[in-house]
N, C-alpha and C. Protein backbone atom coordinates (compact mmCIF):
# COMPACT_ATOMS: atom_id res chain seq x y z
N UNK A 1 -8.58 1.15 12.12
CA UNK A 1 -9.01 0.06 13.00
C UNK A 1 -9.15 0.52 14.45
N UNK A 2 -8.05 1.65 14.82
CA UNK A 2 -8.40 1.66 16.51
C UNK A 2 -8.22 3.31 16.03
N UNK A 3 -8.14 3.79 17.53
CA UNK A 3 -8.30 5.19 17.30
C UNK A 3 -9.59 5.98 18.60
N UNK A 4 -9.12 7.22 18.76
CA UNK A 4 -9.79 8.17 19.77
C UNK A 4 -11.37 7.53 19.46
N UNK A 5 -12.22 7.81 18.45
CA UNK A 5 -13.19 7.21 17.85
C UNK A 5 -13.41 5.94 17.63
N UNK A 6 -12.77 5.14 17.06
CA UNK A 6 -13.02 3.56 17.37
C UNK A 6 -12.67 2.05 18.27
N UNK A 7 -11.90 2.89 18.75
CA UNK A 7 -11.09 1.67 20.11
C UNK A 7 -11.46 2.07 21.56
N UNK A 8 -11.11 3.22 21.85
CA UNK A 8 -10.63 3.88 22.75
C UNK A 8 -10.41 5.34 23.17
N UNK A 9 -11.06 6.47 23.93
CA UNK A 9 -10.24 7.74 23.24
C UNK A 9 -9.06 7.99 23.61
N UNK A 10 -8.71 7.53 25.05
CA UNK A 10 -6.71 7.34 24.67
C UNK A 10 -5.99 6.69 23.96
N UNK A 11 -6.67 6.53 22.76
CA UNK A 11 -5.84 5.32 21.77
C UNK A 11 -5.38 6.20 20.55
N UNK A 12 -4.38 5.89 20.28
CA UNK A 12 -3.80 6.84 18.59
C UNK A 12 -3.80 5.93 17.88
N UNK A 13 -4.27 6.38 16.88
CA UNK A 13 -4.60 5.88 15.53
C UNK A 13 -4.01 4.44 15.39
N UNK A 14 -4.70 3.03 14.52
CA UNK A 14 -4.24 2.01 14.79
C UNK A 14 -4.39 1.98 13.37
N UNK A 15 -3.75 1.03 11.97
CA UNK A 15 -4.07 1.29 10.96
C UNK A 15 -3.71 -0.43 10.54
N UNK A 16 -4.55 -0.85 9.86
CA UNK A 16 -4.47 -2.41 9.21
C UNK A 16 -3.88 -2.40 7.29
N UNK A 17 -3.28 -3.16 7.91
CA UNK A 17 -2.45 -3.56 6.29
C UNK A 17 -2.68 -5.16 5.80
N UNK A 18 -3.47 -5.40 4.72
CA UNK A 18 -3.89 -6.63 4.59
C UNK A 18 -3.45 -7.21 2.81
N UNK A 19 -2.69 -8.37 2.56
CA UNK A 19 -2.14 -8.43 0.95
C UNK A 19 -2.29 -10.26 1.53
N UNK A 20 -2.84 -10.53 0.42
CA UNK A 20 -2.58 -12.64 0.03
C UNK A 20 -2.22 -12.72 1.55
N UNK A 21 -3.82 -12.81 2.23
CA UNK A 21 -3.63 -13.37 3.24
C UNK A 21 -3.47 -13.46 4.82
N UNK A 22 -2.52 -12.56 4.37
CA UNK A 22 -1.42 -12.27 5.70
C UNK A 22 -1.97 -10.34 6.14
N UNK A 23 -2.01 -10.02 7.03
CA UNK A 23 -2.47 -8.53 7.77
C UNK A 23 -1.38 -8.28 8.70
N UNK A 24 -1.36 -7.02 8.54
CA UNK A 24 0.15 -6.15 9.55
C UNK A 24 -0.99 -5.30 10.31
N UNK A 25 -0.62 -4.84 11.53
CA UNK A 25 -0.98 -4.02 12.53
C UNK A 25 -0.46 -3.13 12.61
N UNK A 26 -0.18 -1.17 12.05
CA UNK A 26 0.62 -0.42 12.74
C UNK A 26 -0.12 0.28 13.99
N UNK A 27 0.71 -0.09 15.14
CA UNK A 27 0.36 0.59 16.34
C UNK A 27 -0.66 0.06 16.89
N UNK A 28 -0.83 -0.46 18.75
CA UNK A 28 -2.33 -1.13 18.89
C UNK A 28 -2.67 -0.11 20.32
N UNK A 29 -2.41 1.05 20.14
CA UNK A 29 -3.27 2.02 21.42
C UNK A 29 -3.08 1.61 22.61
N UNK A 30 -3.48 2.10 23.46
CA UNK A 30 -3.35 2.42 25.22
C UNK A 30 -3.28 0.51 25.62
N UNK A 31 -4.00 0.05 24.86
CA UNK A 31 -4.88 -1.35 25.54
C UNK A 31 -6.56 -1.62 26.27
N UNK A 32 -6.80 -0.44 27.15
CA UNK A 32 -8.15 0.23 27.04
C UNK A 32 -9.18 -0.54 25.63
N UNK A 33 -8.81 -0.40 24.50
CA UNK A 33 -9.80 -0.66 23.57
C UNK A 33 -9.31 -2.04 22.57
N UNK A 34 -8.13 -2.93 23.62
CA UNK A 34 -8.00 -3.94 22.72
C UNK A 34 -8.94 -5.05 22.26
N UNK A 35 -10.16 -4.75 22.87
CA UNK A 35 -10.62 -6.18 22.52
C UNK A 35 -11.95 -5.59 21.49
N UNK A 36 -11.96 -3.82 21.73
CA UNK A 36 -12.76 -3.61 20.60
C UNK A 36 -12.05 -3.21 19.19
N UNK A 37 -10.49 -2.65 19.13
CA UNK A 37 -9.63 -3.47 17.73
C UNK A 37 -9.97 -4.55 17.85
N UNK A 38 -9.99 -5.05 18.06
CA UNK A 38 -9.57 -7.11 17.52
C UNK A 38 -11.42 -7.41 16.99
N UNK A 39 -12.30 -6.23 17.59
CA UNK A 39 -13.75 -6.95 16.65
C UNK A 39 -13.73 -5.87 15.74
N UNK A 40 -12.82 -4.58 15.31
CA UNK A 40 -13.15 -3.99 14.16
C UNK A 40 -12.36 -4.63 13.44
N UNK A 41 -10.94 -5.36 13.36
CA UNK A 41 -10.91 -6.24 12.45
C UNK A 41 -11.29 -7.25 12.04
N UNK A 42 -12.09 -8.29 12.81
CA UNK A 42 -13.08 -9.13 11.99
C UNK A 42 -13.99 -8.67 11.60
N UNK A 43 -14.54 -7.21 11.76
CA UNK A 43 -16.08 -6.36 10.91
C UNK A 43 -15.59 -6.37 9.62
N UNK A 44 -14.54 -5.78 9.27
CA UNK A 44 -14.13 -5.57 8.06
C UNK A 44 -13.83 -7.16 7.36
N UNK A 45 -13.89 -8.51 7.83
CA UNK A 45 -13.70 -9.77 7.05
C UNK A 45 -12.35 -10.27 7.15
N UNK A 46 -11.46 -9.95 7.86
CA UNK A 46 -10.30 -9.73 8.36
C UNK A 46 -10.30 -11.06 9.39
N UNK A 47 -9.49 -11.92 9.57
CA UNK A 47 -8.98 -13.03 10.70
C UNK A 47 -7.87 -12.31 11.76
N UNK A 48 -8.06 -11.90 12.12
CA UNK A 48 -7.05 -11.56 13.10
C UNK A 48 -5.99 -12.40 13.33
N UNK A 49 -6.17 -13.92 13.15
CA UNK A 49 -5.13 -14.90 13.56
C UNK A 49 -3.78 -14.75 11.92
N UNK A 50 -4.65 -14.23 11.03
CA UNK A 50 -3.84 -13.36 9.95
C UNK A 50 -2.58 -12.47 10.30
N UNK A 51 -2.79 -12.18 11.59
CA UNK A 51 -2.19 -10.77 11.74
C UNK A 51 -0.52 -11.33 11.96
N UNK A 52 0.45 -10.86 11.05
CA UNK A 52 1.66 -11.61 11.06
C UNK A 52 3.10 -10.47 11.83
N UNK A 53 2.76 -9.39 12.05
CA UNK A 53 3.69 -8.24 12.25
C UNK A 53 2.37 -7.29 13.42
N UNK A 54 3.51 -6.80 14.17
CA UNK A 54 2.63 -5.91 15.13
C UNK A 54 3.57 -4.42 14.72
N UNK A 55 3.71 -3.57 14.04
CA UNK A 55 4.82 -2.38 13.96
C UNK A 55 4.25 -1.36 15.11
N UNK A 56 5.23 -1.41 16.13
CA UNK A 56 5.37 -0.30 17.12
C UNK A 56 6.19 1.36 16.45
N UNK A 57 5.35 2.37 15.80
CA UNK A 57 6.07 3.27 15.71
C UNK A 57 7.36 4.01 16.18
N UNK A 58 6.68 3.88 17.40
CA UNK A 58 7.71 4.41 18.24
C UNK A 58 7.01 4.08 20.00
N UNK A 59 8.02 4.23 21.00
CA UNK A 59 7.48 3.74 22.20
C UNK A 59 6.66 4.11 22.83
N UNK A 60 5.72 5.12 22.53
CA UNK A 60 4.58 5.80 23.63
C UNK A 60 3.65 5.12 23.79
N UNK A 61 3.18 5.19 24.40
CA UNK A 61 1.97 4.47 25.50
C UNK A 61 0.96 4.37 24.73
N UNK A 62 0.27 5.46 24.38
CA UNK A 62 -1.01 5.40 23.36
C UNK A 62 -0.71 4.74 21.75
N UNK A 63 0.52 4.23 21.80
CA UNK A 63 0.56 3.32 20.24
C UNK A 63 0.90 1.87 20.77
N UNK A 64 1.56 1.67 22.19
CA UNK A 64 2.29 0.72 22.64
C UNK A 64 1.22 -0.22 23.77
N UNK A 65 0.59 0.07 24.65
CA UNK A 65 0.09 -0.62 25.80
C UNK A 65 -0.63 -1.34 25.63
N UNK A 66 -1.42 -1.39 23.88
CA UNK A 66 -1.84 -3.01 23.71
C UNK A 66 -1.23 -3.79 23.22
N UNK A 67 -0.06 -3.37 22.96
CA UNK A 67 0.82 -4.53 21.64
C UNK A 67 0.63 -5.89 22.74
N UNK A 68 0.62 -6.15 23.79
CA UNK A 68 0.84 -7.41 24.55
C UNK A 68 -0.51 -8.21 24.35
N UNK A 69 -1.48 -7.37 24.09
CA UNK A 69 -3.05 -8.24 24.09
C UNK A 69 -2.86 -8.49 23.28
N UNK A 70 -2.49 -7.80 21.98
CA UNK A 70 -2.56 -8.31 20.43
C UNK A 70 -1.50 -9.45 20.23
N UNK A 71 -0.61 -9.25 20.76
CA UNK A 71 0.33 -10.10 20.43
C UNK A 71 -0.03 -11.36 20.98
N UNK A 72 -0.56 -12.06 22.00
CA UNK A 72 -1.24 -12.62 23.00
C UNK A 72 -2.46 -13.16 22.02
N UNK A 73 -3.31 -12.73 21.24
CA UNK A 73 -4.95 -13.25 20.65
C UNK A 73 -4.36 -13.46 19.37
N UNK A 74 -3.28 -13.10 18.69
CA UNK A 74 -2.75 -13.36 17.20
C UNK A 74 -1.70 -13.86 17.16
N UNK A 75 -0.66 -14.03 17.99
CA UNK A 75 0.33 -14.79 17.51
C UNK A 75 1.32 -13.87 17.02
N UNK A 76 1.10 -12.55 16.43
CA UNK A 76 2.07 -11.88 15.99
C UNK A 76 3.43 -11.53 16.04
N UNK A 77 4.34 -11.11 15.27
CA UNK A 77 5.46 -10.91 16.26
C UNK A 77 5.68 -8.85 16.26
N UNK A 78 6.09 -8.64 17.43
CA UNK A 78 6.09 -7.00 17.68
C UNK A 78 7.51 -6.77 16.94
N UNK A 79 7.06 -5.64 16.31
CA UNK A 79 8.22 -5.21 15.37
C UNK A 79 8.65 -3.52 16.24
N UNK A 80 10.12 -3.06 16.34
CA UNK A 80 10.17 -1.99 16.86
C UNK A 80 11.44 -1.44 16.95
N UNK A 81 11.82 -0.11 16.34
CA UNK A 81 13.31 0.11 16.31
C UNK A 81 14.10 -0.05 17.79
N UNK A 82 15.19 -0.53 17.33
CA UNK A 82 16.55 -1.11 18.88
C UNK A 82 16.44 0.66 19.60
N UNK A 83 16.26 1.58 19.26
CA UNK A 83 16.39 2.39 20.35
C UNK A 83 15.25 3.10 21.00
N UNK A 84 14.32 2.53 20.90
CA UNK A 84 13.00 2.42 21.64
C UNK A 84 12.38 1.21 22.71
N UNK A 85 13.36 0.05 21.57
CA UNK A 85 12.88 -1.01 21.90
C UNK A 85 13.28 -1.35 23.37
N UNK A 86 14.37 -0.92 23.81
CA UNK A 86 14.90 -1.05 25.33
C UNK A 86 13.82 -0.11 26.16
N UNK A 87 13.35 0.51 25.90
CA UNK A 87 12.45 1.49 27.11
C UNK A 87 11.06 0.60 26.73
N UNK A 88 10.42 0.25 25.90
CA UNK A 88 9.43 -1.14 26.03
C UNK A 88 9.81 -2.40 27.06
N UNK A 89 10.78 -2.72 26.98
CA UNK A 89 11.59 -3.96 27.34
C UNK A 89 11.41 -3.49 28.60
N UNK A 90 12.01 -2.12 29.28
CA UNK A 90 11.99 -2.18 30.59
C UNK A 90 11.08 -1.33 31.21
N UNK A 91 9.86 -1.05 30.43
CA UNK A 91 8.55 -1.09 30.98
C UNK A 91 9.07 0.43 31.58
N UNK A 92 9.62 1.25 30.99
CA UNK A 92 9.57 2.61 31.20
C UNK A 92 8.62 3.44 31.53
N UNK A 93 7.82 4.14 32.30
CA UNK A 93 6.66 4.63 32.51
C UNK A 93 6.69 6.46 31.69
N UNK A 94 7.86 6.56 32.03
CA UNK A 94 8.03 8.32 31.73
C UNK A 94 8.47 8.34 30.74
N UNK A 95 9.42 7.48 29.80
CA UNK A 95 10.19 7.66 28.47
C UNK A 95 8.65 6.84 27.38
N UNK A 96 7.87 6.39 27.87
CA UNK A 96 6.88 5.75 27.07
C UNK A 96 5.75 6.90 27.43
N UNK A 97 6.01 7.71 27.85
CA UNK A 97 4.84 8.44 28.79
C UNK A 97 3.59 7.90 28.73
N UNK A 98 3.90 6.78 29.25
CA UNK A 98 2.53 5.93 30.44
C UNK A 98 2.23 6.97 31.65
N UNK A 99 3.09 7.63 31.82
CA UNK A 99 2.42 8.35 33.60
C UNK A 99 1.76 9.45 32.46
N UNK A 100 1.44 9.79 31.86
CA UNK A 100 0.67 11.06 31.02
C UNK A 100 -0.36 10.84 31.29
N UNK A 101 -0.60 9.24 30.94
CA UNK A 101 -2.12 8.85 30.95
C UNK A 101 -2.61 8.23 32.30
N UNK A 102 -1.78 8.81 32.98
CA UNK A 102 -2.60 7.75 34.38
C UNK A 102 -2.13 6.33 34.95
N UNK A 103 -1.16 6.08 33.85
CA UNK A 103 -0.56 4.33 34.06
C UNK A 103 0.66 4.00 33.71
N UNK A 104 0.77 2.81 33.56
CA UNK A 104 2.15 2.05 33.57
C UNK A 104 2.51 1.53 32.88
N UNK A 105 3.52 1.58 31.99
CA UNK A 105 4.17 0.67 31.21
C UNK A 105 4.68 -0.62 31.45
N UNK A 106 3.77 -2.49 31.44
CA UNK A 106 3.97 -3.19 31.77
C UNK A 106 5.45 -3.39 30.68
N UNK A 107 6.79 -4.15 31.12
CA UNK A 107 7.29 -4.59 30.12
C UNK A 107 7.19 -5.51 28.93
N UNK A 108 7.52 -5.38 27.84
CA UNK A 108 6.61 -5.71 26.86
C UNK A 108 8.59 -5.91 25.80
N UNK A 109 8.06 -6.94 25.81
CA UNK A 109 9.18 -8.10 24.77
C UNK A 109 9.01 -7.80 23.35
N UNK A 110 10.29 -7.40 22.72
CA UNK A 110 10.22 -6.85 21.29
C UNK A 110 10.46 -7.91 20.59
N UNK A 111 9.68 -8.68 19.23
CA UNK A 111 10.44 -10.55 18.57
C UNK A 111 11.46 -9.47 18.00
N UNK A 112 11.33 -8.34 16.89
CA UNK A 112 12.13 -7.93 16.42
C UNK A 112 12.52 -6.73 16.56
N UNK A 113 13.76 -6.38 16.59
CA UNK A 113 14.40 -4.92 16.99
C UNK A 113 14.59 -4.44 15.73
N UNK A 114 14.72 -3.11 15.01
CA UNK A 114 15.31 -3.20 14.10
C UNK A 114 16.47 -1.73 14.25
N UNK A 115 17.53 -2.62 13.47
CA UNK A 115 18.76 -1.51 14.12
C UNK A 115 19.17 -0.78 12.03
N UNK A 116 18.23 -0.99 11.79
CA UNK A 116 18.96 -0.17 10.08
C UNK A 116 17.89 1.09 9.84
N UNK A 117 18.45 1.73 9.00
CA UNK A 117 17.39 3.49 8.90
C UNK A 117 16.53 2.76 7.58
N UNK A 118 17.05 1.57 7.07
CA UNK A 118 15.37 1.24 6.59
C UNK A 118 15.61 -0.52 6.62
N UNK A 119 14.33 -0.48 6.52
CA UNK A 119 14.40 -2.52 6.71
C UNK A 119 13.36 -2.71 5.88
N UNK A 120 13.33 -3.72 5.09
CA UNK A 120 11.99 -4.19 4.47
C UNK A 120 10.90 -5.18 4.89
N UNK A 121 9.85 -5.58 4.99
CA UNK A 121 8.93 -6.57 5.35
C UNK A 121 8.45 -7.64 4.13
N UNK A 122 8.06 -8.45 4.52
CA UNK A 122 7.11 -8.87 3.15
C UNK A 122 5.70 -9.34 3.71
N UNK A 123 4.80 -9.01 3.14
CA UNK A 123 3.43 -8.97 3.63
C UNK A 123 2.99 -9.30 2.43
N UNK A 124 2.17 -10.87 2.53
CA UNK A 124 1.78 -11.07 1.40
C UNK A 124 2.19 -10.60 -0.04
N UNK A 125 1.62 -9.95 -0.82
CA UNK A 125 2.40 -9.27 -2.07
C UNK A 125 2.64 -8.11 -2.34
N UNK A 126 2.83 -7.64 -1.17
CA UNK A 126 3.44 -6.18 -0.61
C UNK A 126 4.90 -6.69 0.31
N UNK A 127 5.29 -5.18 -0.42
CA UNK A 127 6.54 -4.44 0.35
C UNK A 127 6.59 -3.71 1.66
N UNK A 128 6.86 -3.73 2.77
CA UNK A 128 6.48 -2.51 3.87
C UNK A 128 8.02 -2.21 4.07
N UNK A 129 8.21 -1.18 3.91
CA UNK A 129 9.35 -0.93 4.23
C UNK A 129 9.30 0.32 5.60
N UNK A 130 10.08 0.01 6.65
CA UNK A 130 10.39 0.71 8.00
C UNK A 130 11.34 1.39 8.06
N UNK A 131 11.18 2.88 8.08
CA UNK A 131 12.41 4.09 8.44
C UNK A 131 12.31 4.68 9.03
N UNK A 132 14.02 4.93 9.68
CA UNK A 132 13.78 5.57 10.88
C UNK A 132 13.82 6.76 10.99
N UNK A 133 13.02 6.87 11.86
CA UNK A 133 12.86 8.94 11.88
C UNK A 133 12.76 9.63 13.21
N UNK A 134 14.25 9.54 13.43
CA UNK A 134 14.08 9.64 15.31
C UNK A 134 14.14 11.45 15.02
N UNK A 135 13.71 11.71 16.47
CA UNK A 135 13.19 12.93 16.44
C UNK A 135 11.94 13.36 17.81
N UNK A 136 10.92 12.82 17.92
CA UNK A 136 9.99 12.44 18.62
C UNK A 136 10.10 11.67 20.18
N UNK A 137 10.99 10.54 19.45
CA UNK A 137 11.59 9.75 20.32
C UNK A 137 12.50 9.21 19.40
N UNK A 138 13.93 8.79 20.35
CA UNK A 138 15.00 8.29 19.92
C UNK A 138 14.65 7.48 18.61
N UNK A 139 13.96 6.37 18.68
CA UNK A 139 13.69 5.55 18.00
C UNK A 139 12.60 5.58 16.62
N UNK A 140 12.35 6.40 17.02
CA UNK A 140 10.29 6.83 16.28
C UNK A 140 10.63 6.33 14.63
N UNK A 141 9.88 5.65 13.87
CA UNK A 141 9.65 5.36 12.57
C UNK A 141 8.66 5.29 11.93
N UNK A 142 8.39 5.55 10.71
CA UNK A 142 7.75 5.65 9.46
C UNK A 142 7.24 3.96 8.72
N UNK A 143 6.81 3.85 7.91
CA UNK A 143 6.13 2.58 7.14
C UNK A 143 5.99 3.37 6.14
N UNK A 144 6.22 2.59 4.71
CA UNK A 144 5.89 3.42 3.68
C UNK A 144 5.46 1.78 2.94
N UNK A 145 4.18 1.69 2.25
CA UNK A 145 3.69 0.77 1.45
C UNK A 145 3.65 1.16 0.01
N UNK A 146 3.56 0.50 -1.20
CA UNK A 146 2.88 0.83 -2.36
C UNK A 146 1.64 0.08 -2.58
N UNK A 147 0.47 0.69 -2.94
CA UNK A 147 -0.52 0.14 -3.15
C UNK A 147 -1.26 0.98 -4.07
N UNK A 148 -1.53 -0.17 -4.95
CA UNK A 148 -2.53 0.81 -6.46
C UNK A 148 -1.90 1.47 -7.01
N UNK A 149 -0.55 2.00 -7.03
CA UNK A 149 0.09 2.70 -7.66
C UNK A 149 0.86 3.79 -6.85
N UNK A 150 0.04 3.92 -5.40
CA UNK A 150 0.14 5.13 -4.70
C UNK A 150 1.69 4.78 -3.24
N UNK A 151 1.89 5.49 -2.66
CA UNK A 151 2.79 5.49 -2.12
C UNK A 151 2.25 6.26 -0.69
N UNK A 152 1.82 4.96 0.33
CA UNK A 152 0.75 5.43 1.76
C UNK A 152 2.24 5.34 2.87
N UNK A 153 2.02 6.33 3.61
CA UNK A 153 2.74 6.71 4.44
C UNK A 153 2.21 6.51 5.27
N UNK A 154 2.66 5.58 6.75
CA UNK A 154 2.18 5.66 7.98
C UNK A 154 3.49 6.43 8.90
N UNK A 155 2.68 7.82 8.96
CA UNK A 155 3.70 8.53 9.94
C UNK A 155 2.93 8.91 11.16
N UNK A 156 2.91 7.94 11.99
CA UNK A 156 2.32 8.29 12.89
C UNK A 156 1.82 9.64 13.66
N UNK A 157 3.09 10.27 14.49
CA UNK A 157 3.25 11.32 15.43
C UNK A 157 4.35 12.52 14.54
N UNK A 158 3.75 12.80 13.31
CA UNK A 158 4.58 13.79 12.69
C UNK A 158 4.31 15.29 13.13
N UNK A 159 3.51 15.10 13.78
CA UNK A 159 3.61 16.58 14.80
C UNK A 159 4.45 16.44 16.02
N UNK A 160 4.78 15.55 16.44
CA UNK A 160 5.37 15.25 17.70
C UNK A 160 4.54 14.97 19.07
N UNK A 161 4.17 15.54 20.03
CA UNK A 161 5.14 16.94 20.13
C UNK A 161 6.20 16.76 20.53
N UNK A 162 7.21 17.70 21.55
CA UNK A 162 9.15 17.54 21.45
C UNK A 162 8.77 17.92 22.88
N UNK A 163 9.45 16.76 23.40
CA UNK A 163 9.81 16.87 24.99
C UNK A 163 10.54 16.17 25.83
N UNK A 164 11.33 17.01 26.76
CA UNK A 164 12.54 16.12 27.12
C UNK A 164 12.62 15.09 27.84
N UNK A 165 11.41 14.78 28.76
CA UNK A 165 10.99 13.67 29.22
C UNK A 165 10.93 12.33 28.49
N UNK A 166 10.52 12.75 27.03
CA UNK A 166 10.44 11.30 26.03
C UNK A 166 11.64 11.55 25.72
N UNK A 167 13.05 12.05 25.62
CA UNK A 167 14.12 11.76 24.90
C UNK A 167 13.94 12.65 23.39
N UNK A 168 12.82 13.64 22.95
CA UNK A 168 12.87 14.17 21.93
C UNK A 168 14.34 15.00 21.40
N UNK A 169 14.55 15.13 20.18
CA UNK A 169 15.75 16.01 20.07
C UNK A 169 14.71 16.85 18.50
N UNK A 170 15.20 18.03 18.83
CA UNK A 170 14.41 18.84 17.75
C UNK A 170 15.28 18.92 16.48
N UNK A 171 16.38 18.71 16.59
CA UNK A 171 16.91 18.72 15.25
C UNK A 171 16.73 17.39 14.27
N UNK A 172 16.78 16.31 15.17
CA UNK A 172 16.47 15.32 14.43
C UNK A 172 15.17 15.23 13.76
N UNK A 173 14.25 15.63 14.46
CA UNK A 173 13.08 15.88 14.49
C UNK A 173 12.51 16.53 12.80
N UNK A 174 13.33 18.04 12.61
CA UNK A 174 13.68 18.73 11.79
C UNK A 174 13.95 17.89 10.50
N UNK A 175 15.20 17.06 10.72
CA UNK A 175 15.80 15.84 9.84
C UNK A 175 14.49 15.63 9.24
N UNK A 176 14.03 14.66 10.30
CA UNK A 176 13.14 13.24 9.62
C UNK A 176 12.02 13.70 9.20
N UNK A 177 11.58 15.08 9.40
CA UNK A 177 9.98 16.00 8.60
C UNK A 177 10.55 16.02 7.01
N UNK A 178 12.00 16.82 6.93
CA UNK A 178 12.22 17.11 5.73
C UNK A 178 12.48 15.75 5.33
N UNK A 179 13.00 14.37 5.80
CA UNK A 179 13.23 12.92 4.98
C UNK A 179 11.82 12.45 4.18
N UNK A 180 10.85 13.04 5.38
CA UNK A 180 9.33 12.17 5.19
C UNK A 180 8.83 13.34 3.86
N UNK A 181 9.02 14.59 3.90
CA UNK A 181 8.51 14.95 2.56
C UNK A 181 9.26 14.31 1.36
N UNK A 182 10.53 14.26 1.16
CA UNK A 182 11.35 13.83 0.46
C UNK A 182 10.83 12.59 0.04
N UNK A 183 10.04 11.91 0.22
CA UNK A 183 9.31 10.94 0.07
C UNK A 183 8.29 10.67 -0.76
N UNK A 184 7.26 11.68 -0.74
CA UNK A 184 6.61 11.89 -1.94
C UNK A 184 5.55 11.34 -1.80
N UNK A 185 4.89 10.91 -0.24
CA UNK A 185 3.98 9.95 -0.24
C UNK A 185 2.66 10.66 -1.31
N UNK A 186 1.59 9.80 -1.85
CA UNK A 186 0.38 10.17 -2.08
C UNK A 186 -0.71 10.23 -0.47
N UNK A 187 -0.64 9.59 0.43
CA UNK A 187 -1.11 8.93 1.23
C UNK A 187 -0.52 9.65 2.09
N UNK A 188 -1.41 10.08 3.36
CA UNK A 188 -0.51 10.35 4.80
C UNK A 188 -1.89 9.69 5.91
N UNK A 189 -1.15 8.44 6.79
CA UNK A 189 -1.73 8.04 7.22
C UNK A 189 -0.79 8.69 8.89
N UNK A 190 -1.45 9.23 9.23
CA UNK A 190 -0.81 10.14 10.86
C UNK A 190 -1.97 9.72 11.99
N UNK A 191 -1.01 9.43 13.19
CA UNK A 191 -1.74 9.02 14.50
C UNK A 191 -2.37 9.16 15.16
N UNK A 192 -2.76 10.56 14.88
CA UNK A 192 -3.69 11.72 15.95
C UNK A 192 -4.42 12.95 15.18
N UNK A 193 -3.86 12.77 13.58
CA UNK A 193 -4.92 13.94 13.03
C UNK A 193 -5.88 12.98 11.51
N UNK A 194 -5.76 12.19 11.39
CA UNK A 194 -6.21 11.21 10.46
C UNK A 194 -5.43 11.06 8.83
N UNK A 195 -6.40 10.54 7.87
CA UNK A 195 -5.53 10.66 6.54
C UNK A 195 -5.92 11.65 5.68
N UNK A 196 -4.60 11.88 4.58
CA UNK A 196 -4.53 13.40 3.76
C UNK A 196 -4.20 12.29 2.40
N UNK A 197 -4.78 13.26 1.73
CA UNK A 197 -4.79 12.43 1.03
C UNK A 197 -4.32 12.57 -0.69
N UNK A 198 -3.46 13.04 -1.56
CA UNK A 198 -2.47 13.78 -2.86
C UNK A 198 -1.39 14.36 -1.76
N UNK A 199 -0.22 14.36 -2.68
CA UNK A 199 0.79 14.75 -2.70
C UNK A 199 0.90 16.15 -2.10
N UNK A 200 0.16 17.28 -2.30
CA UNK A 200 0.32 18.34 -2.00
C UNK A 200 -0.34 18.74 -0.89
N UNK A 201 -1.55 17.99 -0.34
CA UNK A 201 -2.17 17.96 0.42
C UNK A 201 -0.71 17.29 1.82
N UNK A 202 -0.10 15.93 1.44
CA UNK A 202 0.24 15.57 2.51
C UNK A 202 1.73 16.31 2.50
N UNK A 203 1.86 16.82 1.60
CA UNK A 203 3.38 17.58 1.77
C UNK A 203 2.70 19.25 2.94
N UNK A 204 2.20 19.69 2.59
CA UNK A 204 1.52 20.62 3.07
C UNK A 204 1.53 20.28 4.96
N UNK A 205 0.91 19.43 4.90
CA UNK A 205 0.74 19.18 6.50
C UNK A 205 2.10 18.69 7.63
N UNK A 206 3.03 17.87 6.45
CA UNK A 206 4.31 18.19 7.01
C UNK A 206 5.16 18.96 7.45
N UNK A 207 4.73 20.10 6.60
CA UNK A 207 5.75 21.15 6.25
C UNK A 207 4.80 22.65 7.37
N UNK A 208 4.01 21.50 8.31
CA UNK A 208 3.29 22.75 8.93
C UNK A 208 3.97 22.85 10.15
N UNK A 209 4.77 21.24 10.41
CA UNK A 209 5.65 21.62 11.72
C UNK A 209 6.70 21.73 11.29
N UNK A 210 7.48 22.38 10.30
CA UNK A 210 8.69 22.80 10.29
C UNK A 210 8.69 23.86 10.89
């Protein structure tokens, strides 16, 4: 839905989840290209006023600085792990690295924090389940859906990169690559290099930043 190519080019990857009804948002980019997300999801037949969950990966700027428009034209509520969720809240510029891109992290109100290493959703007649995979940033998390049989991974920023300005820690980092293969997705839906797509294919690309 959003993305360098379809929103915005400071925007990382934006990805739509749609089951009976109801549509999830992971990640809504810089803000720059919110109002051209919000017409690639009605291209696709999509209501936007559908949109019931906003999932913030993790706090950086290029997944975070539209969640407020979206949240604002849909009603949604912003979903986002408790140790990210405080550097959103207080409109952090350098731990969100907003100053990377030239700007500012307005503060931006989380409905839900989530403080467990996994939580479940319900989305229409889907499961989304949220884990955490700090590493990147304190907080940074995963989405794992089943659909068709297959098992789609939204790992956003699984390259990272690791820097001490965002709060990165490389061992954790380390952790949550080897958790996310352990996983088994069929599906790798990632923020900045696009989707992979069998098991060996997306184990492969994980296992390129170990």
């Amino acid at each position: 839905m959003g993305g360098a190519a379809e929103s915005h080019p400071s925007d990382a990857a934006a990805y739509l989840i749609v089951s009976g009804g109801e549509a999830a948002l992971v990640d809504a980019g810089t803000g720059s290209g919110a109002a051209r997300l919000m017409e690639n999801i009605r291209e696709i037949g999509t209501d936007p006023m559908s949109l019931r969950y906003l999932f913030l990966t993790h706090c950086h700027f290029d997944h975070t600085g539209g969640a407020d428009a979206v949240r604002k034209e849909t009603g949604c509520a912003v979903v986002a792990h408790d140790l990210d969720a405080d550097f959103l809240e207080a409109g952090d510029s350098e731990v969100t690295a907003a100053s990377w891109y030239g700007s500012w992290m307005e503060p931006l109100k989380v409905d839900i924090r989530v403080t467990d290493r996994r939580k479940e959703f319900t989305l229409g007649n889907l499961t989304v389940t949220m884990h955490h995979t700090p590493g990147h940033s304190p907080g940074s998390s995963v989405l794992t859906v089943v659909s068709d049989g297959l098992l789609v991974l939204f790992g956003q920023d699984v390259h990272g990169p690791l820097n001490d300005s965002l709060r990165s820690v490389r061992e954790d980092y380390v952790r949550s690559l080897e958790y996310l293969i352990s996983l088994g997705a069929d599906i790798l839906c990632e923020g900045h290099f696009g989707i992979y797509r069998g098991k060996e294919e997306v184990r492969s690309f994980i296992e390129s930043f170990l």
